[in-house]
C-alpha atoms as a PDB file:
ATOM      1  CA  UNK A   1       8.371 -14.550   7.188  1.00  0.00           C
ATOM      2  CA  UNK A   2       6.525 -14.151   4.124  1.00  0.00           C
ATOM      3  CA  UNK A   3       5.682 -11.008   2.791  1.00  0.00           C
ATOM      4  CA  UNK A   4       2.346 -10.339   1.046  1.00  0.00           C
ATOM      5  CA  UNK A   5       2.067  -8.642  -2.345  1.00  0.00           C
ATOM      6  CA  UNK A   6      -1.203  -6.627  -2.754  1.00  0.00           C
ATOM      7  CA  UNK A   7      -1.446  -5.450  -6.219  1.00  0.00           C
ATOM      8  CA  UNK A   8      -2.431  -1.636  -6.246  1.00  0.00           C
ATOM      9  CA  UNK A   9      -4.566  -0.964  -9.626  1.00  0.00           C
ATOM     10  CA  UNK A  10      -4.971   2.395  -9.747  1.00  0.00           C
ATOM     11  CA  UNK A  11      -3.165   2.524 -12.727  1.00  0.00           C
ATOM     12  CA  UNK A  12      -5.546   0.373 -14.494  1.00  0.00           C
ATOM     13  CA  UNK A  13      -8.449   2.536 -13.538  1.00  0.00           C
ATOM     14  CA  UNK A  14      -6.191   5.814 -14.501  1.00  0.00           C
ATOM     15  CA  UNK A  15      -5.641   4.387 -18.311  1.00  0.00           C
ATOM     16  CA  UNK A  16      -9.503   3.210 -18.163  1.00  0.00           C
ATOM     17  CA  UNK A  17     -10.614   6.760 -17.292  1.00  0.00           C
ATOM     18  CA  UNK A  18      -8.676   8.335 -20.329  1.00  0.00           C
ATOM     19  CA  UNK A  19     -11.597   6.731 -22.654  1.00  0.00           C
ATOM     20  CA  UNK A  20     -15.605   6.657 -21.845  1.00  0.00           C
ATOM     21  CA  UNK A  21     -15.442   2.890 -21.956  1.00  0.00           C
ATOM     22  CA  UNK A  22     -15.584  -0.167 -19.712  1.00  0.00           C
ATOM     23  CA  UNK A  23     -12.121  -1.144 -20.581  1.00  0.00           C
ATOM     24  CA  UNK A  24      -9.565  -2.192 -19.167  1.00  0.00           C
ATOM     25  CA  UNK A  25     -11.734  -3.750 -16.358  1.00  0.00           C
ATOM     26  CA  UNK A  26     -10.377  -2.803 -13.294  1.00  0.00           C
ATOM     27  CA  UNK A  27     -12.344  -5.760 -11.643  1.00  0.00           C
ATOM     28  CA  UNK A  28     -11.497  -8.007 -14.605  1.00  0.00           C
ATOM     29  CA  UNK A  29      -7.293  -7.238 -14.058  1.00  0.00           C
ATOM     30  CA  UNK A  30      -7.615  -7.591 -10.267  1.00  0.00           C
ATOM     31  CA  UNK A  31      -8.970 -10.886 -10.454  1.00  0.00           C
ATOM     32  CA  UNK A  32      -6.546 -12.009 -12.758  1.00  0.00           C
ATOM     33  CA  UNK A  33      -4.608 -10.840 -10.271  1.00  0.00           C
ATOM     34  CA  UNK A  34      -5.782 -12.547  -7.369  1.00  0.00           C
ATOM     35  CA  UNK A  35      -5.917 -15.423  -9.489  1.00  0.00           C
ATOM     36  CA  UNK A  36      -2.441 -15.167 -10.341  1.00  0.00           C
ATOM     37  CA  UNK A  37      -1.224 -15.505  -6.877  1.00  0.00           C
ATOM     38  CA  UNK A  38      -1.696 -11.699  -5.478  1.00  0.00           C
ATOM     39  CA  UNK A  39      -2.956 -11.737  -1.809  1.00  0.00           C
ATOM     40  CA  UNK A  40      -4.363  -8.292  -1.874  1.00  0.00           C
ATOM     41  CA  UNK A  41      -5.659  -5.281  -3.975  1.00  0.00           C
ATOM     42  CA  UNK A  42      -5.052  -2.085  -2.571  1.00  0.00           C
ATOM     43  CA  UNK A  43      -6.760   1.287  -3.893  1.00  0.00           C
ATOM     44  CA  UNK A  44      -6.721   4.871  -3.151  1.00  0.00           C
ATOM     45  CA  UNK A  45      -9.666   6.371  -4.072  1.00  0.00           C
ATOM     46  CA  UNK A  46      -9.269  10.311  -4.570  1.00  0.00           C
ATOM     47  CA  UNK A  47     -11.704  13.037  -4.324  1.00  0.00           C
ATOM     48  CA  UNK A  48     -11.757  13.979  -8.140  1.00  0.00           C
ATOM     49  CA  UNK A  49     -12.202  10.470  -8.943  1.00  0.00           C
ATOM     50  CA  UNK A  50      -9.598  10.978 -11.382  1.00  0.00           C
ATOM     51  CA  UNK A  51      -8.937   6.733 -11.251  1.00  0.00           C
ATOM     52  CA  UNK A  52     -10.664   5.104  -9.146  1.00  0.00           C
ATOM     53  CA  UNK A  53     -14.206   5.681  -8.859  1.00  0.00           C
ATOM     54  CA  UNK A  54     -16.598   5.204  -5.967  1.00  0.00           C
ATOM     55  CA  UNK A  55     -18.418   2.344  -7.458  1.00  0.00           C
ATOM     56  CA  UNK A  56     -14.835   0.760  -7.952  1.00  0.00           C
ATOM     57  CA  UNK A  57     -14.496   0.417  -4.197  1.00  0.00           C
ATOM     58  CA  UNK A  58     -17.956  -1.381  -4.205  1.00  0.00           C
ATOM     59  CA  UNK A  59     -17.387  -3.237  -7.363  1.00  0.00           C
ATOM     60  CA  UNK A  60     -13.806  -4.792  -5.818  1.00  0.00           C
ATOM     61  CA  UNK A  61     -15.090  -5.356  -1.934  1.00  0.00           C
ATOM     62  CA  UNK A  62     -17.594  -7.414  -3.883  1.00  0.00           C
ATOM     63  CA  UNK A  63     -15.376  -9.146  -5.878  1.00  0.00           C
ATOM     64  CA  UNK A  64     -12.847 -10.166  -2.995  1.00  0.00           C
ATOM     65  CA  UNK A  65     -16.191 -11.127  -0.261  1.00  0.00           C
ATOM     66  CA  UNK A  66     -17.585 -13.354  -2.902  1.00  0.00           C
ATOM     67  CA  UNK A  67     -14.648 -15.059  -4.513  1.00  0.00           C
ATOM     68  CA  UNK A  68     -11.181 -14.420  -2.562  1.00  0.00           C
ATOM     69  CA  UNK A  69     -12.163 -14.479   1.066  1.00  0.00           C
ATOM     70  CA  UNK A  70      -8.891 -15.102   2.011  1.00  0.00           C
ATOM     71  CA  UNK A  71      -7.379 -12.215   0.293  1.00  0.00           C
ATOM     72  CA  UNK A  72      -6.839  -8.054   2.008  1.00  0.00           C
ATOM     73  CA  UNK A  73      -8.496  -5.261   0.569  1.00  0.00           C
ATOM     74  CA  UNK A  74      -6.602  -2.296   1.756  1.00  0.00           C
ATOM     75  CA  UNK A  75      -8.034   1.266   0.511  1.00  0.00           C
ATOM     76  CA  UNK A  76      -5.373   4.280   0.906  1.00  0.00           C
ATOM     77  CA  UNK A  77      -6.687   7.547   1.402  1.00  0.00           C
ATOM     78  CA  UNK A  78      -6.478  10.751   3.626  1.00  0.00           C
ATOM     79  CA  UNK A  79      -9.058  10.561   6.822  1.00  0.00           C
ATOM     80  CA  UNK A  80     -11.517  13.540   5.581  1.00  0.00           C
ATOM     81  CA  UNK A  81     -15.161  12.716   6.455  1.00  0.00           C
ATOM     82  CA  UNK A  82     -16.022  11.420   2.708  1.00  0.00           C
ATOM     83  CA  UNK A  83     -13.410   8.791   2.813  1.00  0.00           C
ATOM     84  CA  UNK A  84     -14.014   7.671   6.280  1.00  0.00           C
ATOM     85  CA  UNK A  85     -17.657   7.754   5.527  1.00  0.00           C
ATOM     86  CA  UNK A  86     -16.786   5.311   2.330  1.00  0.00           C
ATOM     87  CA  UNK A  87     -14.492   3.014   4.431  1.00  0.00           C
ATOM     88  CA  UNK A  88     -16.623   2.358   6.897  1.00  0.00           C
ATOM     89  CA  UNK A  89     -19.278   1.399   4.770  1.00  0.00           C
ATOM     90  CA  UNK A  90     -17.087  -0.529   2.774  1.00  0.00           C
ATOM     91  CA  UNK A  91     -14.959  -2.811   5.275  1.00  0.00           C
ATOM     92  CA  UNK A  92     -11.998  -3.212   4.094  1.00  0.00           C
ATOM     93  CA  UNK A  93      -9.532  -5.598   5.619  1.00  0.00           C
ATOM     94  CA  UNK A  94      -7.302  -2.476   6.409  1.00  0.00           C
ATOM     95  CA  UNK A  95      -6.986   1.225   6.102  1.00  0.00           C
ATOM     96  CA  UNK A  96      -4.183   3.110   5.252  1.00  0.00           C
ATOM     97  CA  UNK A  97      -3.969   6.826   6.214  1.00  0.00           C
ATOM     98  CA  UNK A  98      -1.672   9.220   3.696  1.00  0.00           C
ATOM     99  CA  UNK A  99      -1.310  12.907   4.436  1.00  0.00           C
ATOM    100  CA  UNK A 100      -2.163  13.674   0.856  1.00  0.00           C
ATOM    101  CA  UNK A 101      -3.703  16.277  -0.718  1.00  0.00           C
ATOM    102  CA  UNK A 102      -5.851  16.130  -3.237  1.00  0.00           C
ATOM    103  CA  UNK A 103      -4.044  18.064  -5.659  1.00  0.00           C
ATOM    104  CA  UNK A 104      -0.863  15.450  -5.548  1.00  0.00           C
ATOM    105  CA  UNK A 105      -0.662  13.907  -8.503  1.00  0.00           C
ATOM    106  CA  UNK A 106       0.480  10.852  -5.733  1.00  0.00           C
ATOM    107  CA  UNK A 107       1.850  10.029  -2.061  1.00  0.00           C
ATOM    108  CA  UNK A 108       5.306  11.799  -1.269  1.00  0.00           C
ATOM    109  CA  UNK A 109       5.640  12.122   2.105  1.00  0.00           C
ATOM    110  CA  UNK A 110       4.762  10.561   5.194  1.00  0.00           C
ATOM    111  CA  UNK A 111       3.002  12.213   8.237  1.00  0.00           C
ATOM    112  CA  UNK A 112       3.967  14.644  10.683  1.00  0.00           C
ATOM    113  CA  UNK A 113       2.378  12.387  13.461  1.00  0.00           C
ATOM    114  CA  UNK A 114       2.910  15.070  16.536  1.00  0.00           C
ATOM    115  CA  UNK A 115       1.467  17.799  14.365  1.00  0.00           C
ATOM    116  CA  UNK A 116      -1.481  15.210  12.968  1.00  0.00           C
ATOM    117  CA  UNK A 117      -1.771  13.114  16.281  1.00  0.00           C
ATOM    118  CA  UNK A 118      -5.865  14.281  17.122  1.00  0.00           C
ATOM    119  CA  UNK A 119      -6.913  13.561  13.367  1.00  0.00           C
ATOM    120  CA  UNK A 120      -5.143  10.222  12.977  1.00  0.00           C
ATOM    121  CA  UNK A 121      -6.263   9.293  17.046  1.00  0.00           C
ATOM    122  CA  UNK A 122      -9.855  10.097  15.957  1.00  0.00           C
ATOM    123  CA  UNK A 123      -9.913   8.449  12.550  1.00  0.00           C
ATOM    124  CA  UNK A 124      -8.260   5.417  13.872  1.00  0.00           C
ATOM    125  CA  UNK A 125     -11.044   5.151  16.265  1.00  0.00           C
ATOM    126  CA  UNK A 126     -13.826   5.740  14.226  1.00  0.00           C
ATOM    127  CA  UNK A 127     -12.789   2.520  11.727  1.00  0.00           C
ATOM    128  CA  UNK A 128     -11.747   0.408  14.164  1.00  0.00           C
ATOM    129  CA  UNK A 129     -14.659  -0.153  15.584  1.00  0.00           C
ATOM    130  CA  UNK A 130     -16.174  -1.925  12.517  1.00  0.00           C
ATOM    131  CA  UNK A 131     -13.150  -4.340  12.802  1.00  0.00           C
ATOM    132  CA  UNK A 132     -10.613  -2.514  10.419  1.00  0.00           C
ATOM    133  CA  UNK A 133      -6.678  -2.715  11.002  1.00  0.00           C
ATOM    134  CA  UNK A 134      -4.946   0.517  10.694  1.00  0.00           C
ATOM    135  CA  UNK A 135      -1.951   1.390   8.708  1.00  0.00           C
ATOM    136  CA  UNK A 136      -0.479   4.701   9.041  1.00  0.00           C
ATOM    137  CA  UNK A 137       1.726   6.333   6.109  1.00  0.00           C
ATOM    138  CA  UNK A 138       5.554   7.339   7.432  1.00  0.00           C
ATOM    139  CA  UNK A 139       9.197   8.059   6.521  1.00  0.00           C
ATOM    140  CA  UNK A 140      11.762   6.439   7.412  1.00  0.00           C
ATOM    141  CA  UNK A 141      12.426   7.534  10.070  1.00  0.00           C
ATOM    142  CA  UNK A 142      12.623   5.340  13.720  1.00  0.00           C
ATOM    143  CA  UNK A 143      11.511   8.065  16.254  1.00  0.00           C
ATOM    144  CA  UNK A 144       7.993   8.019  14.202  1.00  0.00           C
ATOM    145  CA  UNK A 145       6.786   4.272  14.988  1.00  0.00           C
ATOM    146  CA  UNK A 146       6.179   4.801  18.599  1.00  0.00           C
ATOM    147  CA  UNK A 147       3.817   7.319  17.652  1.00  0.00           C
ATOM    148  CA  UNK A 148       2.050   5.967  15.491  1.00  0.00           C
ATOM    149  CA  UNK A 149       1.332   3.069  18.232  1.00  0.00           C
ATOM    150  CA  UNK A 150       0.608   5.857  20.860  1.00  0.00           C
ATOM    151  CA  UNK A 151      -2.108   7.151  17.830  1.00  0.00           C
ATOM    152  CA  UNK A 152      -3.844   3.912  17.019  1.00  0.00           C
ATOM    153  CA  UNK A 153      -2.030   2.659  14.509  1.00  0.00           C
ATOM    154  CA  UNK A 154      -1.981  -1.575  14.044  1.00  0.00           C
ATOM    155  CA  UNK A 155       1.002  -1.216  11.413  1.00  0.00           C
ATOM    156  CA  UNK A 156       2.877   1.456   9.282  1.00  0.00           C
ATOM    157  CA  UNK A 157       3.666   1.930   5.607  1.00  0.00           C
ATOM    158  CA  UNK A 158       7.255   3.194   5.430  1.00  0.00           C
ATOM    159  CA  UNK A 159       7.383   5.439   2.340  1.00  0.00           C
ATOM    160  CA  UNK A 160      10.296   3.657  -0.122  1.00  0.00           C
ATOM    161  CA  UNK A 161      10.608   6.547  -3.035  1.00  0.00           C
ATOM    162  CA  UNK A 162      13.766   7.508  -1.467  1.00  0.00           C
ATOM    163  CA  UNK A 163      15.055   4.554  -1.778  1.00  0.00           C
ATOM    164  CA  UNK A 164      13.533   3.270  -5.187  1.00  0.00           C
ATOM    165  CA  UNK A 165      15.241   6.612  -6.452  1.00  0.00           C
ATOM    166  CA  UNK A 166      18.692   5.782  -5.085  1.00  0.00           C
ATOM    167  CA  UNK A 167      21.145   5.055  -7.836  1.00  0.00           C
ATOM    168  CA  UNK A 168      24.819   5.064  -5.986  1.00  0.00           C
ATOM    169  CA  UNK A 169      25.430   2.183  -4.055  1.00  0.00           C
ATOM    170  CA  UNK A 170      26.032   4.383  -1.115  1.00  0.00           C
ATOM    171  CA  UNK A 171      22.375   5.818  -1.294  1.00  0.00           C
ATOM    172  CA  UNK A 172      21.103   2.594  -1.536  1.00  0.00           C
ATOM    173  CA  UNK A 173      22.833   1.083   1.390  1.00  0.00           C
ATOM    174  CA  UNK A 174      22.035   4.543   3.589  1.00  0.00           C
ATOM    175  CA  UNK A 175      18.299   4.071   2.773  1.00  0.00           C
ATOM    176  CA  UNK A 176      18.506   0.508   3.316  1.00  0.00           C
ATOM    177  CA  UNK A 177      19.580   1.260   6.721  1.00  0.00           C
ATOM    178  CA  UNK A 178      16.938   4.122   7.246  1.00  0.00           C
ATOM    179  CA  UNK A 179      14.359   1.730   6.523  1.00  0.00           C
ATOM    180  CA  UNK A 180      15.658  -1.401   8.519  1.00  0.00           C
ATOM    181  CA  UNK A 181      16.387   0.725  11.780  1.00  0.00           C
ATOM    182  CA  UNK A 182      12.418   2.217  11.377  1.00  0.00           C
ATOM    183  CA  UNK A 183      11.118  -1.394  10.788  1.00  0.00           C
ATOM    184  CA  UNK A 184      13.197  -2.227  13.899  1.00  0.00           C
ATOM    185  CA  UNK A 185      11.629   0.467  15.581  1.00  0.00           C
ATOM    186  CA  UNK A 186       8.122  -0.743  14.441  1.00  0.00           C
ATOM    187  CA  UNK A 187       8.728  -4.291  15.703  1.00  0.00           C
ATOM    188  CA  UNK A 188       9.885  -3.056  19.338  1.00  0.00           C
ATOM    189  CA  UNK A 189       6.447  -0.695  19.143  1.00  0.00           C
ATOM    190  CA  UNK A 190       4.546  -3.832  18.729  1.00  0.00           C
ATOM    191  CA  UNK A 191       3.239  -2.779  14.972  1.00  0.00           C
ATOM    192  CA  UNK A 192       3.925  -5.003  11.404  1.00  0.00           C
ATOM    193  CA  UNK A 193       5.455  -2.920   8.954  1.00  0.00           C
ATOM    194  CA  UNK A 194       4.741  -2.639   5.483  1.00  0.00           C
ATOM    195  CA  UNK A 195       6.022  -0.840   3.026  1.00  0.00           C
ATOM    196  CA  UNK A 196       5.235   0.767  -0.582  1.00  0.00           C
ATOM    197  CA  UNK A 197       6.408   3.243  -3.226  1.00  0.00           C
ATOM    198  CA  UNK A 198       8.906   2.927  -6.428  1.00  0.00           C
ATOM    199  CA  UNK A 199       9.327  -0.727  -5.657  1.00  0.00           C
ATOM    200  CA  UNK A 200      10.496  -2.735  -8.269  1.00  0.00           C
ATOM    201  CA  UNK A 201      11.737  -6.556  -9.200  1.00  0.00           C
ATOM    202  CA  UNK A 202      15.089  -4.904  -8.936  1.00  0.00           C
ATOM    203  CA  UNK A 203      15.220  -3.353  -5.608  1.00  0.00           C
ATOM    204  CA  UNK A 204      13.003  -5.856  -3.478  1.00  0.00           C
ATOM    205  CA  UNK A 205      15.489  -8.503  -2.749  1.00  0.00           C
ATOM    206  CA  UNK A 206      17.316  -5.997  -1.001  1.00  0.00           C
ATOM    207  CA  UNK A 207      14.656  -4.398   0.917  1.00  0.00           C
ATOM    208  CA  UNK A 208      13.450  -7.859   2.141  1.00  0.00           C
ATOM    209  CA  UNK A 209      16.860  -8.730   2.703  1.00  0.00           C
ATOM    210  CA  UNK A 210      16.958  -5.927   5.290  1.00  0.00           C
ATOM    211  CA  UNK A 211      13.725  -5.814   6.525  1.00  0.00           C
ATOM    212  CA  UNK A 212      12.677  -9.746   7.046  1.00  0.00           C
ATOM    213  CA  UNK A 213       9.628  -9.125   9.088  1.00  0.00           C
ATOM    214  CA  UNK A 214       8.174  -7.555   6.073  1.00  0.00           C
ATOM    215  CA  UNK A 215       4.393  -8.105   6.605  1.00  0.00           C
ATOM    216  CA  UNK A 216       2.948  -6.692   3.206  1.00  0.00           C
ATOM    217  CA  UNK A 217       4.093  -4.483  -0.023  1.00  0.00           C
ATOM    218  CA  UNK A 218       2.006  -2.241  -2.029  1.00  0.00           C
ATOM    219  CA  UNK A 219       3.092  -1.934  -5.551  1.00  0.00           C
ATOM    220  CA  UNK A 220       0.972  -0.647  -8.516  1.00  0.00           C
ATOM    221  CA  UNK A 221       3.256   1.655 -11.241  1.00  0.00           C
ATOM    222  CA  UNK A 222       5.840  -0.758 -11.724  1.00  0.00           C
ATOM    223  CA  UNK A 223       3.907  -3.732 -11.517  1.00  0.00           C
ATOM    224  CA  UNK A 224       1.233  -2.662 -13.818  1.00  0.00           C
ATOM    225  CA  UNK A 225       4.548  -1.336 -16.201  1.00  0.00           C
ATOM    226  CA  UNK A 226       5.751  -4.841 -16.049  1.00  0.00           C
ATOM    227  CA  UNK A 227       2.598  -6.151 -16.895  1.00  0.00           C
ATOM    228  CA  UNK A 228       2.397  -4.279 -20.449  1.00  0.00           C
ATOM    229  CA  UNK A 229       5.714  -6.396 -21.367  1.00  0.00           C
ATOM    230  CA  UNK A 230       5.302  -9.837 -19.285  1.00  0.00           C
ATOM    231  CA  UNK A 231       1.985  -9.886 -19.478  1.00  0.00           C
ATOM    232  CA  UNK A 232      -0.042  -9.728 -15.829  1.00  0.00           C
ATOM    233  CA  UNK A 233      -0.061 -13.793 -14.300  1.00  0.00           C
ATOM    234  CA  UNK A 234       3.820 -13.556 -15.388  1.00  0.00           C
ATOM    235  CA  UNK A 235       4.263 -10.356 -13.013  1.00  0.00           C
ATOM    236  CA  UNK A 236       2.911 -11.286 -10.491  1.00  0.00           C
ATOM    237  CA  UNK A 237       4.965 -14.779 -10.283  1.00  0.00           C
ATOM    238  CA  UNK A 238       7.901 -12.697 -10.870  1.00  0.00           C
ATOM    239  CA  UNK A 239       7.255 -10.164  -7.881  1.00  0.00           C
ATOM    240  CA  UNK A 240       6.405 -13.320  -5.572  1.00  0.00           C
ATOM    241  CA  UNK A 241       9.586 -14.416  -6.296  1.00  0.00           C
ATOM    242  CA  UNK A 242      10.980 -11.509  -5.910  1.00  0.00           C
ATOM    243  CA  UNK A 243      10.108 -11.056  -2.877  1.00  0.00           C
ATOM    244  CA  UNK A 244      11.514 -14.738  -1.659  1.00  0.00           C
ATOM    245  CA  UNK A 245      14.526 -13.759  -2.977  1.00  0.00           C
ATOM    246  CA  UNK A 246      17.366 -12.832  -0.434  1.00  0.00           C
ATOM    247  CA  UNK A 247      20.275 -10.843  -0.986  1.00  0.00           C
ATOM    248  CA  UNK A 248      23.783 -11.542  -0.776  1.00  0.00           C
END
């Protein structure tokens, strides 16, 4: 199964926002992005705007309605009122709920789904009907899956930091296992699985390895960190290919 890349650039908007100037173009490196072979930009627009900015999540929907049809536009956030408000005027392909707050500097957990069950129910509702698949945030954990499918939920994004920040080969291989017995879980739920967080050209033969119904990554951090060395169309061939690239 092939697994889509979507190419989160809110680092590009973070470094942009450090200077009161138009540069670097977030819509300029996202569709050199898209042009390079991405099949998806993904954004999480936070309350203090602090990198992507509201008109960003106009200027991009623009950008992929007019001239990459065919690609997703997934926006991440956490289902307050504002950002439902700004999804469902937007229409993204998909949604992806995070339990954030917006003090975290960036995702680091997934959600307590029991505890969070009537907010996630209710949000899912609210942007599905203007068409919107629905990705909730999670752990790895396989008890979680089924609830997200009792909540709504069309997919999940299994949270990989744990595993990106494994070093011994026994961490690895325990995290590996986490996250193919929750994507097994997913699958038997009836939801695609995606995943995102600390993924790298390193560690994604191994996680597609283990998890081949893969539907979709999110990577920004170490893309965009690749990028400064390899230069952007370079990256994203490289991450493509890692990501046809199986293990053992």
């Amino acid at each position: 199964m092939k697994t889509s890349l979507s190419v989160n650039v809110n680092a590009i908007a973070f470094l942009r926002n450090r200077r009161n100037l138009p540069w670097p173009s977030v819509e300029g490196l996202a569709k050199l992005a898209l042009e390079s072979g991405a099949d998806g930009i993904t954004i999480h627009p936070r309350p203090d705007e602090r990198h992507i900015r509201r008109d960003d999540v106009q200027v991009l929907e623009r950008l992929l309605r007019l001239n990459f049809p065919d690609r997703e536009y997934n926006i991440e956030g956490y289902p307050s009122d504002d950002f439902l408000d700004l999804v469902c005027r937007t229409k993204p392909d998909q949604v992806t709920f995070v339990p954030d707050t917006p003090d975290q500097s960036t995702s680091d957990h997934g959600w307590d789904v029991i505890a969070n069950a009537d907010l996630l129910q209710a949000a899912t509702e609210r942007v599905k009907k203007h068409g919107i698949r629905v990705s909730f945030f999670i752990d790895e954990d396989p008890d979680v899956p089924a609830l997200c499918k009792a909540a709504g939920a069309d997919r999940i994004e299994i949270y990989t930091a744990p595993y990106g920040s494994a070093f011994t080969s026994e961490a690895i291989q325990l995290h590996l296992e986490n996250l193919q017995n929750t994507a097994g879980a997913a699958t038997r739920a009836g939801l695609q699985v995606n995943a995102g967080h600390d993924l790298t050209l390193q560690n994604l033969p191994a996680l597609k390895s283990a998890i081949p119904q893969l539907a979709e990554v999110s990577i920004g951090h170490a893309l965009i960190s690749d990028a400064l060395a390899l230069g952007l169309p370079a990256t994203i061939k490289a991450y493509g290919e890692a990501l046809r690239t199986k293990e053992g």
